[in-house]
PDB file of N, CA and C in Angstrom:
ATOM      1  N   UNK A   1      -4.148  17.777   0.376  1.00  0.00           N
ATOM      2  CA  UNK A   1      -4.766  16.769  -0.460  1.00  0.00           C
ATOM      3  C   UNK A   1      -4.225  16.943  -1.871  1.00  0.00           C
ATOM      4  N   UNK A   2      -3.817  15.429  -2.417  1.00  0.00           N
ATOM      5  CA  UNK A   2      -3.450  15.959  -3.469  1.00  0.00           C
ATOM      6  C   UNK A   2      -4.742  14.609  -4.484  1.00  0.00           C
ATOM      7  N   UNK A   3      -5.017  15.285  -5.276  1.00  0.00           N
ATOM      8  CA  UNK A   3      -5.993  14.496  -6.132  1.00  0.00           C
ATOM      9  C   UNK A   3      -5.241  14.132  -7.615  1.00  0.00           C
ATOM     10  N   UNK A   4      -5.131  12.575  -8.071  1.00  0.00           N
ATOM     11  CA  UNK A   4      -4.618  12.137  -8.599  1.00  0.00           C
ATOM     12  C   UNK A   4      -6.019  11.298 -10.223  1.00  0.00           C
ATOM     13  N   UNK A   5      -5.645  11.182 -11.052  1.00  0.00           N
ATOM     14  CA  UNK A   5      -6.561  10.263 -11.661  1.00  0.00           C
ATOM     15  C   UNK A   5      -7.164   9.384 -11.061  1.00  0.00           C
ATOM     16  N   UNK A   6      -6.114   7.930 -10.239  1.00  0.00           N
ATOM     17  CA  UNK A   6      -6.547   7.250  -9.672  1.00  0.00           C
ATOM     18  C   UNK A   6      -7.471   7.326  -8.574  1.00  0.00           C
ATOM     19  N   UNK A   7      -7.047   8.153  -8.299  1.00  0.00           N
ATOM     20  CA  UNK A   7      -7.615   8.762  -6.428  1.00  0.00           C
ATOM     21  C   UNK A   7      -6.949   9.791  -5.996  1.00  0.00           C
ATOM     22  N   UNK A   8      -6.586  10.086  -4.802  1.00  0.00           N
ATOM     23  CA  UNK A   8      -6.029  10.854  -3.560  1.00  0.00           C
ATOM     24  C   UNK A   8      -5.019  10.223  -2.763  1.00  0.00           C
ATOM     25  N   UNK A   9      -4.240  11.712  -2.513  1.00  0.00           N
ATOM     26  CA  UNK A   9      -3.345  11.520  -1.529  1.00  0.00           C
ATOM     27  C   UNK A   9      -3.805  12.412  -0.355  1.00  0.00           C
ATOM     28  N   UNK A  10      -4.193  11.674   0.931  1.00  0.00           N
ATOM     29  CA  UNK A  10      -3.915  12.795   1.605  1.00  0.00           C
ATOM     30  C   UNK A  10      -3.330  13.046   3.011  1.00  0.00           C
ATOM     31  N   UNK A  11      -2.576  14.082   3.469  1.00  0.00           N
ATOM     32  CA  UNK A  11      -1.736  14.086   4.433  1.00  0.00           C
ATOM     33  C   UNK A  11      -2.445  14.902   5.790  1.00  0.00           C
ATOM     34  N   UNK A  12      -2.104  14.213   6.723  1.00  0.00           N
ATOM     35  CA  UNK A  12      -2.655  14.866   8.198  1.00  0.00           C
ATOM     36  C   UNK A  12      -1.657  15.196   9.386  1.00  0.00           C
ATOM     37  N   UNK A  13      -0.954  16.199   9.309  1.00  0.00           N
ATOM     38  CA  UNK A  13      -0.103  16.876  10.126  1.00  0.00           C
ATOM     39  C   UNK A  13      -0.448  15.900  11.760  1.00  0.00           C
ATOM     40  N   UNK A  14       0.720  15.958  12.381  1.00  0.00           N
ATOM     41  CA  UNK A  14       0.596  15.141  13.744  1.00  0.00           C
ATOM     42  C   UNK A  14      -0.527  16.453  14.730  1.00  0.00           C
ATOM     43  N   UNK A  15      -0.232  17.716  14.285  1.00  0.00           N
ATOM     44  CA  UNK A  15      -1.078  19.423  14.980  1.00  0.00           C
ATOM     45  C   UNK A  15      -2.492  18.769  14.018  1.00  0.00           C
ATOM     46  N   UNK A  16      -2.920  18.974  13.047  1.00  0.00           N
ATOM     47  CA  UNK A  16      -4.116  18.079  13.074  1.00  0.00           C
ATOM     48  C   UNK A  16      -5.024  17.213  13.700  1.00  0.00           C
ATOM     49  N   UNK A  17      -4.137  15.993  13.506  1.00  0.00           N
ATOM     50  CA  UNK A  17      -4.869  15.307  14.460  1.00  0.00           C
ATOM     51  C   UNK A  17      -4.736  15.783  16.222  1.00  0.00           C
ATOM     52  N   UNK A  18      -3.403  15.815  16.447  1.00  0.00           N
ATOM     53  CA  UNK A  18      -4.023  16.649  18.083  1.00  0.00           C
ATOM     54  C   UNK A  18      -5.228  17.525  17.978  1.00  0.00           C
ATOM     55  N   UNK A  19      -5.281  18.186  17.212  1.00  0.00           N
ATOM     56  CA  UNK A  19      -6.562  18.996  17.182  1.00  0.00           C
ATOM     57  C   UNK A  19      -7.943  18.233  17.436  1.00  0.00           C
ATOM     58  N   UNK A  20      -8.121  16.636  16.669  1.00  0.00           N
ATOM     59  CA  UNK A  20      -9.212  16.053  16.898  1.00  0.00           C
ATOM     60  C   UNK A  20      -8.877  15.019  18.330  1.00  0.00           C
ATOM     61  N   UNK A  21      -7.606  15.333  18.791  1.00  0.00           N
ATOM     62  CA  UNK A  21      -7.481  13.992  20.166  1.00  0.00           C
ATOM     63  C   UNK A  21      -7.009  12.730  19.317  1.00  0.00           C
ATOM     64  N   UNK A  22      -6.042  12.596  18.088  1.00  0.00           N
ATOM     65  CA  UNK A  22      -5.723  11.727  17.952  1.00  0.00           C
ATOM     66  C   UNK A  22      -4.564  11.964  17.501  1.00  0.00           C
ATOM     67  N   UNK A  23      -3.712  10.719  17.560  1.00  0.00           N
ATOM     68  CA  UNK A  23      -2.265  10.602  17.425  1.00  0.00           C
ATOM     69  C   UNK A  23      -2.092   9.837  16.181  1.00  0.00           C
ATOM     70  N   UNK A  24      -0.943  10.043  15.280  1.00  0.00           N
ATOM     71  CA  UNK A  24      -0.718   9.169  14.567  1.00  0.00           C
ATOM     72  C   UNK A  24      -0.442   7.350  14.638  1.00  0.00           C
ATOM     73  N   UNK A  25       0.328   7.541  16.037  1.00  0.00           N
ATOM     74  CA  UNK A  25       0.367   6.123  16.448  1.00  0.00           C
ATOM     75  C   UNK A  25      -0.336   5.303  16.321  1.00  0.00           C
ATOM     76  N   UNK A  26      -1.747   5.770  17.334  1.00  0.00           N
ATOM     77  CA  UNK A  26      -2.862   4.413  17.490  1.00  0.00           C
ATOM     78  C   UNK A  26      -4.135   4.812  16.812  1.00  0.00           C
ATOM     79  N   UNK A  27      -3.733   6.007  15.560  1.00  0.00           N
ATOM     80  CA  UNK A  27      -4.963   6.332  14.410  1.00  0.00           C
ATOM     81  C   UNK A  27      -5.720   4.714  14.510  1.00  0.00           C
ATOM     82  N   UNK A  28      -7.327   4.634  14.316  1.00  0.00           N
ATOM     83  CA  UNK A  28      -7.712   3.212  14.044  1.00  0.00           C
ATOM     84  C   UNK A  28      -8.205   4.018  12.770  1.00  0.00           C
ATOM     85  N   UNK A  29      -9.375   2.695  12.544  1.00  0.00           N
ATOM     86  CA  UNK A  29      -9.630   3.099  11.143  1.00  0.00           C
ATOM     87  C   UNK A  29     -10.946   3.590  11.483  1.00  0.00           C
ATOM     88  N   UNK A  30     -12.147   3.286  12.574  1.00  0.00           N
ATOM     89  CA  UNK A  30     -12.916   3.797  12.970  1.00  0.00           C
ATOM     90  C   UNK A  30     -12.943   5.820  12.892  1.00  0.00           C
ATOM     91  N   UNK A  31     -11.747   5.824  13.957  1.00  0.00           N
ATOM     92  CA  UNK A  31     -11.114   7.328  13.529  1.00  0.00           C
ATOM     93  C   UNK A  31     -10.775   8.019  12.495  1.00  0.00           C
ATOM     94  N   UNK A  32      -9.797   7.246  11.587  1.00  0.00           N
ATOM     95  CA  UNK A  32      -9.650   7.804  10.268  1.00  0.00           C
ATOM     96  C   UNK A  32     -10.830   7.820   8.944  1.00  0.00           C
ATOM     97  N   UNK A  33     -11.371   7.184   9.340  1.00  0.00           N
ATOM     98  CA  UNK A  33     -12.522   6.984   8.317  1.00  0.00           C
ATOM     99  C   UNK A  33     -13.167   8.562   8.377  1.00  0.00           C
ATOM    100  N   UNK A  34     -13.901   9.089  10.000  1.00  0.00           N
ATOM    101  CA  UNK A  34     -14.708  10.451   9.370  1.00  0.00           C
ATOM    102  C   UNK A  34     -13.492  11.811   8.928  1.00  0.00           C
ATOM    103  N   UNK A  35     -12.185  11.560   9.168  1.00  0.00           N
ATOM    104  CA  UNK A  35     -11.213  12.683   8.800  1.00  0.00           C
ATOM    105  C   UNK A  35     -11.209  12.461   7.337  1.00  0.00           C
ATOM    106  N   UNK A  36     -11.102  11.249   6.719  1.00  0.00           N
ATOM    107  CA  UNK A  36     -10.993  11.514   5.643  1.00  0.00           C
ATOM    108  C   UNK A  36     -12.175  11.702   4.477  1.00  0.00           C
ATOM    109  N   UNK A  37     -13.505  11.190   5.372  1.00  0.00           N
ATOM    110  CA  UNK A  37     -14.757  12.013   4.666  1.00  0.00           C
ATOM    111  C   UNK A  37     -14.638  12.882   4.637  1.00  0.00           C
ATOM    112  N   UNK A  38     -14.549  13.827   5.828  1.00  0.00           N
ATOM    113  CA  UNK A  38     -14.823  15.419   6.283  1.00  0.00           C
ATOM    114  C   UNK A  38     -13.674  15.976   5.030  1.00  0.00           C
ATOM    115  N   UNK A  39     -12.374  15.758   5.041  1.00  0.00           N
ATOM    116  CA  UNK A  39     -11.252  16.052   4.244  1.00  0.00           C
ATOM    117  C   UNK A  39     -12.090  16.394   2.390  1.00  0.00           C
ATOM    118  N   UNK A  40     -12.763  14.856   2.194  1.00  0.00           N
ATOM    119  CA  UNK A  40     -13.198  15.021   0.507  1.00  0.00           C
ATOM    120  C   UNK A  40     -14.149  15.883   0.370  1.00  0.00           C
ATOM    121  N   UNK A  41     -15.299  16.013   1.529  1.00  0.00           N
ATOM    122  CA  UNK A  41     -16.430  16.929   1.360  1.00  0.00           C
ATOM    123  C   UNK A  41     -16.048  18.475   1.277  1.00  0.00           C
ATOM    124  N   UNK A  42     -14.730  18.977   1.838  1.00  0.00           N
ATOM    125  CA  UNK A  42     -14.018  20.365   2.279  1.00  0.00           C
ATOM    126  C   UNK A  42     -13.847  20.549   0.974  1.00  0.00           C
ATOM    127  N   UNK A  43     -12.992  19.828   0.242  1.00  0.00           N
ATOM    128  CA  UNK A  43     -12.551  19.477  -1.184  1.00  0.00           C
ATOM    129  C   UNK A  43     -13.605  19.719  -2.307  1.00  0.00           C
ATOM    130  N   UNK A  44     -14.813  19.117  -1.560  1.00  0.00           N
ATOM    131  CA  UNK A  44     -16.115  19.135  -3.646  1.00  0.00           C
ATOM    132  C   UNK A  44     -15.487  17.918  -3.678  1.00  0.00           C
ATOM    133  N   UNK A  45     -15.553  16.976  -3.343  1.00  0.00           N
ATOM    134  CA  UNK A  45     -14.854  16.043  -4.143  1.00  0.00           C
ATOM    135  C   UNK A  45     -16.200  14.572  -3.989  1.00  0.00           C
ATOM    136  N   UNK A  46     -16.173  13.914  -4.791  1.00  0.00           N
ATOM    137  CA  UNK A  46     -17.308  13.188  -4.415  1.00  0.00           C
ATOM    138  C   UNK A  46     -16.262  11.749  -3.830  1.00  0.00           C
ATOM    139  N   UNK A  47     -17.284  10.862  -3.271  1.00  0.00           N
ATOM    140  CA  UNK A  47     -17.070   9.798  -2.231  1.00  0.00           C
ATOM    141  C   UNK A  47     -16.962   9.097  -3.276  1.00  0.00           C
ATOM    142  N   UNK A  48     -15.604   8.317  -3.823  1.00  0.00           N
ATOM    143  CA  UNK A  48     -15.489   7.085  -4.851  1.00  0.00           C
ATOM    144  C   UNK A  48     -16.282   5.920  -4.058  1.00  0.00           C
ATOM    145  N   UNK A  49     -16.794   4.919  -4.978  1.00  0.00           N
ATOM    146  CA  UNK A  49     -17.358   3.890  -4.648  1.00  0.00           C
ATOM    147  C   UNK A  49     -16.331   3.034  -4.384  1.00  0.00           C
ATOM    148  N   UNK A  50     -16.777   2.325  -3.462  1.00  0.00           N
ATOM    149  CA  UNK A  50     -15.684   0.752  -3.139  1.00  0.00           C
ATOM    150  C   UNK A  50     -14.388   1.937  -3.417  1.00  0.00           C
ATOM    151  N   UNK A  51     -14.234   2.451  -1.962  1.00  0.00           N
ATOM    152  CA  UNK A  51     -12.913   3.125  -1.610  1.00  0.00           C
ATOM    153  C   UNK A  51     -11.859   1.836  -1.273  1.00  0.00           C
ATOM    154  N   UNK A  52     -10.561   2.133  -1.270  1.00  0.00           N
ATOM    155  CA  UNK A  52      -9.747   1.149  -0.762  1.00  0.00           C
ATOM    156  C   UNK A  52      -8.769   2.873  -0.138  1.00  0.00           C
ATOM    157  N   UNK A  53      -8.713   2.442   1.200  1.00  0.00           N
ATOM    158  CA  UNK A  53      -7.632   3.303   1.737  1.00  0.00           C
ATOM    159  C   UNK A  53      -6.309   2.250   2.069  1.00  0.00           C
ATOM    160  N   UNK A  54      -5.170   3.136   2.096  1.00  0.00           N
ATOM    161  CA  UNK A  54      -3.742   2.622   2.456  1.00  0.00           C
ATOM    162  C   UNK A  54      -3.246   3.583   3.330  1.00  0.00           C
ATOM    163  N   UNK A  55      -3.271   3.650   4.434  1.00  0.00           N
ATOM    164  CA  UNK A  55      -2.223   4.061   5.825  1.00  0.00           C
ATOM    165  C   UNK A  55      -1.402   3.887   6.485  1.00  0.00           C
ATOM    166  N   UNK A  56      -0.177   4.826   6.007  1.00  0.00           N
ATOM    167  CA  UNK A  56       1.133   5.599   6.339  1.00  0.00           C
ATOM    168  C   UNK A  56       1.679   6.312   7.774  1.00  0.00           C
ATOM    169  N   UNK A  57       1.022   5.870   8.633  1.00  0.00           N
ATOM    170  CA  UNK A  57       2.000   7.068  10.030  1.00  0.00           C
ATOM    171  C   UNK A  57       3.022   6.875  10.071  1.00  0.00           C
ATOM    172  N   UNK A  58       3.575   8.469  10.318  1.00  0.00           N
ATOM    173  CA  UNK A  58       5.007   8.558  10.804  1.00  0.00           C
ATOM    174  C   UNK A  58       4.767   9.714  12.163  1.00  0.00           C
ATOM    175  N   UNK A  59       5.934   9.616  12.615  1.00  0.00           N
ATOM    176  CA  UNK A  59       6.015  11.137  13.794  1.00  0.00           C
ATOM    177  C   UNK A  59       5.247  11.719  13.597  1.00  0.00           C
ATOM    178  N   UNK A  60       5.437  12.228  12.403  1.00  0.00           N
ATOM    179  CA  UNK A  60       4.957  14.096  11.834  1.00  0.00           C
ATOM    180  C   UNK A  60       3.421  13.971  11.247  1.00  0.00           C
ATOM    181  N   UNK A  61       2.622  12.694  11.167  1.00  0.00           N
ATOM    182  CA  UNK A  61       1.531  12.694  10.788  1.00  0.00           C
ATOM    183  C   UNK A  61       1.124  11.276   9.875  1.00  0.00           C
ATOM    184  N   UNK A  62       0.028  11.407   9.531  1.00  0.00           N
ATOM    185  CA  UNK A  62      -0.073  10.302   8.666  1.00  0.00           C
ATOM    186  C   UNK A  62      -0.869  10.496   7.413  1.00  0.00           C
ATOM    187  N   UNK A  63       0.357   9.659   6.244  1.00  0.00           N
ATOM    188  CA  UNK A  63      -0.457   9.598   5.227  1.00  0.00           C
ATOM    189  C   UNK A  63      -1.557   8.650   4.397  1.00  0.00           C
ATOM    190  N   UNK A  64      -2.299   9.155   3.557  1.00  0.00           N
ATOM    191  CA  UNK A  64      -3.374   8.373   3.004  1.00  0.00           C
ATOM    192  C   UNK A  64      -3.399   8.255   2.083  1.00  0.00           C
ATOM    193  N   UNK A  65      -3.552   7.032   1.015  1.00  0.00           N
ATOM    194  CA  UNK A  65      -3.445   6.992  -0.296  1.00  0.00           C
ATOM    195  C   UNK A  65      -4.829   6.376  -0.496  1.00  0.00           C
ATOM    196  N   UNK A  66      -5.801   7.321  -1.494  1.00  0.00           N
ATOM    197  CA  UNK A  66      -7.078   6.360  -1.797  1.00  0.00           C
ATOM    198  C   UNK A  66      -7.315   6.228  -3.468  1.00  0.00           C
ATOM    199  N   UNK A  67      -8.210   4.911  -3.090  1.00  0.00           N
ATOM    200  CA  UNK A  67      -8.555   4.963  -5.010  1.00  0.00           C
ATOM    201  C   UNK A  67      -9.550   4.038  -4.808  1.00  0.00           C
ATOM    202  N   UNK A  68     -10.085   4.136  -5.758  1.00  0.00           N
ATOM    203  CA  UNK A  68     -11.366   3.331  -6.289  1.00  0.00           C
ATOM    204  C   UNK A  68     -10.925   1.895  -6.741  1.00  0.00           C
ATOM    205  N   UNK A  69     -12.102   1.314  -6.302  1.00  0.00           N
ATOM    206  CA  UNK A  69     -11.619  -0.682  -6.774  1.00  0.00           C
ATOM    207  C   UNK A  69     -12.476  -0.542  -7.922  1.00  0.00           C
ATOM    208  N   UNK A  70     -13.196   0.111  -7.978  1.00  0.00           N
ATOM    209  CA  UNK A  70     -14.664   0.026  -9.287  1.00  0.00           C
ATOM    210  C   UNK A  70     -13.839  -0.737 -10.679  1.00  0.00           C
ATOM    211  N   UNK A  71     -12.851  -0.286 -10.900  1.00  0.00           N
ATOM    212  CA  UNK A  71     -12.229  -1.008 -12.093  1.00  0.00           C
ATOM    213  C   UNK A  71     -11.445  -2.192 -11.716  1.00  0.00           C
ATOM    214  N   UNK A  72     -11.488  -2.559 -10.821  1.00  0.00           N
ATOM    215  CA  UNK A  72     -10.481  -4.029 -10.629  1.00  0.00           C
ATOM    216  C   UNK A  72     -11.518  -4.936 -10.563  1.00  0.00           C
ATOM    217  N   UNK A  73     -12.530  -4.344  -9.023  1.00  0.00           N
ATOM    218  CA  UNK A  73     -13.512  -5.429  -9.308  1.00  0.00           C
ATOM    219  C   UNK A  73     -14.822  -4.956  -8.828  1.00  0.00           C
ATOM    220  N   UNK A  74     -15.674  -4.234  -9.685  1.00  0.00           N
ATOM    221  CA  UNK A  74     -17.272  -3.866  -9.736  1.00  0.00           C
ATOM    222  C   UNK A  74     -17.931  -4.885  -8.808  1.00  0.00           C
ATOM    223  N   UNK A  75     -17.885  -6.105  -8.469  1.00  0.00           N
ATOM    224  CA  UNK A  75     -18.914  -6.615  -7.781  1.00  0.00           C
ATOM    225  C   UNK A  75     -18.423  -6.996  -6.093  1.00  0.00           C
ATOM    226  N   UNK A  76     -17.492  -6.660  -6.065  1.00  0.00           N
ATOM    227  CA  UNK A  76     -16.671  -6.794  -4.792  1.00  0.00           C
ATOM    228  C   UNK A  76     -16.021  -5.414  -4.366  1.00  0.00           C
ATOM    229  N   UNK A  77     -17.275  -5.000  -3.372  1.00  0.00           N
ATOM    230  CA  UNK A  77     -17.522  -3.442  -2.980  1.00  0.00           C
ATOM    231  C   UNK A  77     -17.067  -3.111  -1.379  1.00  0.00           C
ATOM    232  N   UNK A  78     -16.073  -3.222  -0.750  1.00  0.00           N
ATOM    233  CA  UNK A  78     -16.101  -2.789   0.532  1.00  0.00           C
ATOM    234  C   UNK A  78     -14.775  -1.870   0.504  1.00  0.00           C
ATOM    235  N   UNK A  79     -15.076  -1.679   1.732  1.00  0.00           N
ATOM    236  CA  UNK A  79     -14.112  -0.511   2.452  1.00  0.00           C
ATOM    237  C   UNK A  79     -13.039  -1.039   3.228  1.00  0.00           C
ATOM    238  N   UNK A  80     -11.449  -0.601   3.143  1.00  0.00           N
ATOM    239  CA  UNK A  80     -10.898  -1.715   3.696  1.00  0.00           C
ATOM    240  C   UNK A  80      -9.366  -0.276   4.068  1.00  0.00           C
ATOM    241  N   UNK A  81      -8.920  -0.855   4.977  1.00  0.00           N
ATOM    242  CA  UNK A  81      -8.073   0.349   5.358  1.00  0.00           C
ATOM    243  C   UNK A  81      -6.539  -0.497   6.342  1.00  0.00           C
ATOM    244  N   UNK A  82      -5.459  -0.340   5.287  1.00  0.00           N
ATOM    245  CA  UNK A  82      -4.353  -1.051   5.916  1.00  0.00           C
ATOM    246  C   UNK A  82      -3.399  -0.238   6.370  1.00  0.00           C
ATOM    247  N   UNK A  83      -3.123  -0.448   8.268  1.00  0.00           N
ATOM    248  CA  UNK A  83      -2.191   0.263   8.871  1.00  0.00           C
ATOM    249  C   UNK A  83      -1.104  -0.635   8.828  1.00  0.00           C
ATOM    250  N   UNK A  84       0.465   0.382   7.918  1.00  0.00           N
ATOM    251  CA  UNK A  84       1.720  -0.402   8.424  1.00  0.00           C
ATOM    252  C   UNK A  84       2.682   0.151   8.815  1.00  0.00           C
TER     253      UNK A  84
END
């Protein structure tokens, strides 16, 4: 994990997820959603409001880029997670 002003980066080895029964391939977001709670809580890190995740798989694992919308747009609050 790497923690940035904006937010987080964070990376999940392909031995990772085998560890939880998942593959980088067909990660959903259902799945990725409690790895990357469990990931910030390990951390101290508190849960940004109106998260926006961005998801990265490759072979070797997949990455995560998160940040807070709170400054773009305070009244438009959801959770939204794009696999490409």
């Amino acid at each position: 994990m790497n923690i940035l002003n904006q937010g987080a980066a964070l990376f999940f080895t392909r031995e990772e997820l085998v560890a939880h029964r998942l593959t980088p391939e067909t990660l959903t977001e259902q799945e990725a959603v409690p790895l990357i709670f469990h990931a910030l809580r390990q951390a101290e890190r508190p849960m940004p409001p109106c998260l926006e995740v961005r998801c990265f798989p490759s072979p070797q694992g997949v990455l995560f880029f998160l940040r807070s919308r709170v400054e773009d747009d305070p009244l438009d609050c959801s959770f939204s997670v794009t696999f490409s």
